[in-house]
C-alpha atoms as a PDB file:
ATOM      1  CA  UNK A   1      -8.649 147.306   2.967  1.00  0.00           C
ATOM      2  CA  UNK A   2     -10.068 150.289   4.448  1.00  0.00           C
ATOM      3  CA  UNK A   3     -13.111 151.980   5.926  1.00  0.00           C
ATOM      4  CA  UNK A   4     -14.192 154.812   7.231  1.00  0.00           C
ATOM      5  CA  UNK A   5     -16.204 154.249  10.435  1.00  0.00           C
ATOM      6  CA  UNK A   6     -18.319 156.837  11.885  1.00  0.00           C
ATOM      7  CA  UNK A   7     -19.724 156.898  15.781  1.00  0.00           C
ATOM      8  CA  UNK A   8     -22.773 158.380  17.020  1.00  0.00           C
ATOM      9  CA  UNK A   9     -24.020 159.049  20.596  1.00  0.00           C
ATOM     10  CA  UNK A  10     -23.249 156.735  23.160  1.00  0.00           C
ATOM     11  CA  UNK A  11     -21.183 154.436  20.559  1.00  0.00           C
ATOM     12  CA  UNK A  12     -18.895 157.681  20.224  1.00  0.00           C
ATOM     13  CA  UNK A  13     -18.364 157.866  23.952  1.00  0.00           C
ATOM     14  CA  UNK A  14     -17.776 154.112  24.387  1.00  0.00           C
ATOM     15  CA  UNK A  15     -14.874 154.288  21.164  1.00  0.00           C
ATOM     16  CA  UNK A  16     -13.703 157.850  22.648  1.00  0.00           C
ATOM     17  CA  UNK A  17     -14.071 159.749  19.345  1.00  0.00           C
ATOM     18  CA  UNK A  18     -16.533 160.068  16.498  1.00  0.00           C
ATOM     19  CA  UNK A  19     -14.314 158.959  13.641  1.00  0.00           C
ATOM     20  CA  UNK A  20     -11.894 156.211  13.256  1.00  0.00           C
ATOM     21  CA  UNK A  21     -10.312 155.115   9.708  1.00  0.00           C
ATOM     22  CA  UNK A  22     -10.062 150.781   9.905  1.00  0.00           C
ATOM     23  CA  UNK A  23      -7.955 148.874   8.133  1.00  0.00           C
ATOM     24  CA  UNK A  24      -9.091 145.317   7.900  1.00  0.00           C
ATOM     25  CA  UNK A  25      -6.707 142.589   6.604  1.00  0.00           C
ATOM     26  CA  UNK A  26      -9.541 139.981   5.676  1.00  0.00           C
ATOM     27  CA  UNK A  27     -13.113 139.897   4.212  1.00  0.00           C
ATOM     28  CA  UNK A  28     -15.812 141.039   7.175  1.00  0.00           C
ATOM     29  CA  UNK A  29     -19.538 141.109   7.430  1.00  0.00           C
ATOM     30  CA  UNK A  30     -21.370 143.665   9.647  1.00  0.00           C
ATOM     31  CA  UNK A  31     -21.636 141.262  12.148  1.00  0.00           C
ATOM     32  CA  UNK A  32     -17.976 140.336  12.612  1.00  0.00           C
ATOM     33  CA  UNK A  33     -17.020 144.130  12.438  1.00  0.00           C
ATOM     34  CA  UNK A  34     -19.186 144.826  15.262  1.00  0.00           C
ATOM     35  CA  UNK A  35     -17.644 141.933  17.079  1.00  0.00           C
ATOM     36  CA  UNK A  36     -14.048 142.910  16.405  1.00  0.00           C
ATOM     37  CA  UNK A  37     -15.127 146.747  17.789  1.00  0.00           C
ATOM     38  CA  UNK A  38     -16.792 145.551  21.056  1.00  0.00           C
ATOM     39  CA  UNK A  39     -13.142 143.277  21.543  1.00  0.00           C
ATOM     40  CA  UNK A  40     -11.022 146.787  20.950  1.00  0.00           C
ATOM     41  CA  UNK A  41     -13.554 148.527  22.447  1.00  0.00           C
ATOM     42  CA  UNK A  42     -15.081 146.890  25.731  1.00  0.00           C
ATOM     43  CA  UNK A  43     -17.024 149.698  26.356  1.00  0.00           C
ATOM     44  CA  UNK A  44     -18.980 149.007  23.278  1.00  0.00           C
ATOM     45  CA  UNK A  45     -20.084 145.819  24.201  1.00  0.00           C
ATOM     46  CA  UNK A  46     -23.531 146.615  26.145  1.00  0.00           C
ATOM     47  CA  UNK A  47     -24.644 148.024  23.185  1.00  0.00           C
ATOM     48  CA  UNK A  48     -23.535 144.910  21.035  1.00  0.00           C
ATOM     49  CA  UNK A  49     -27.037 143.766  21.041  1.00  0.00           C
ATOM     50  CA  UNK A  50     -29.399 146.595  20.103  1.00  0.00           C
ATOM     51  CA  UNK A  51     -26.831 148.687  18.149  1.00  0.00           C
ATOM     52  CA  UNK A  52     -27.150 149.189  14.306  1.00  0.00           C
ATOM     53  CA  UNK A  53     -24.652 149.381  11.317  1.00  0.00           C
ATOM     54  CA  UNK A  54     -25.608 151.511   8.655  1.00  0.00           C
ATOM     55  CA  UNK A  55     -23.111 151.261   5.488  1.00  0.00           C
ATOM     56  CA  UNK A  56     -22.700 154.179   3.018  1.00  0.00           C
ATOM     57  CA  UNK A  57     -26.017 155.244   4.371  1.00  0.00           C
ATOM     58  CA  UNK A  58     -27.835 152.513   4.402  1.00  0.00           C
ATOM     59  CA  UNK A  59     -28.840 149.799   7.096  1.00  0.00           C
ATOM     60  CA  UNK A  60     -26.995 146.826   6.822  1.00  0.00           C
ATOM     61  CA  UNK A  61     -28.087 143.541   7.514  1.00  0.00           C
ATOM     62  CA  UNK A  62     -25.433 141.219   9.785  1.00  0.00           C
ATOM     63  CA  UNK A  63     -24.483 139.135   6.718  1.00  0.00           C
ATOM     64  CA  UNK A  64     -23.954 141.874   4.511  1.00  0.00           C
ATOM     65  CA  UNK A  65     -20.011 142.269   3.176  1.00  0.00           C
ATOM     66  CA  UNK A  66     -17.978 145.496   4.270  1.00  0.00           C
ATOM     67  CA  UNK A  67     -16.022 146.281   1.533  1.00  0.00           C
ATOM     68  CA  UNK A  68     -12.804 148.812   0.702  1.00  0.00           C
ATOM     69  CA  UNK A  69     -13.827 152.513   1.035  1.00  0.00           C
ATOM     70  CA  UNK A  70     -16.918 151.858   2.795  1.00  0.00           C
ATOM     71  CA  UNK A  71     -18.486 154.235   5.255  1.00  0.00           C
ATOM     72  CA  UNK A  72     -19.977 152.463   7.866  1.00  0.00           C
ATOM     73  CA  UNK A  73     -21.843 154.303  11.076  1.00  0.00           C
ATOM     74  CA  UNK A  74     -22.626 152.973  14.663  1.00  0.00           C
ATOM     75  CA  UNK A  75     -26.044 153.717  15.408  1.00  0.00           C
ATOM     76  CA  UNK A  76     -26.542 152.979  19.015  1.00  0.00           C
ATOM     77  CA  UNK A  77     -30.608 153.010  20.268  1.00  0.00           C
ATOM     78  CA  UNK A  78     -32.045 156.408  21.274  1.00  0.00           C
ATOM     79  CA  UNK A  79     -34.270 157.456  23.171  1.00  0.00           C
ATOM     80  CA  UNK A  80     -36.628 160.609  23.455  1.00  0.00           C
ATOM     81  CA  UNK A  81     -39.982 162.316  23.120  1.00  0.00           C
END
């Protein structure tokens, strides 16, 4: 299984580029994605708690299935004014 996963902002920093294609050998949820990313990715992990997945455009909820050919985008928090 594959996805495409997408990196924005300080996420794309922490992963070192703003596009990665995944293969996953078992069923994930957002949650568990995230998980596996912050383990390959330490960098990631301070923003483990406040980032957001967004698959094929839509924001996911942490139980929600990841599935072949998905799209799925790191949102980390931003700030501005």
């Amino acid at each position: 299984m594959s996805v495409r996963l997408l990196a924005f902002a300080g996420a794309r920093d922490a992963i070192g580029a703003a596009e990665l294609a995944l293969s996953l050998t078992e069923p994930t949820t957002a949650r568990s994605l995230l998980a596996r990313l912050c383990r390959e990715h330490p960098a990631l992990a301070p923003y483990e708690s406040s980032i957001r997945l967004a698959v094929n455009g839509t924001y996911a909820a942490w139980e929600d299935p990841i599935h072949d050919g998905d799209e799925v985008a790191l949102i980390p928090p931003v700030a501005g004014g």
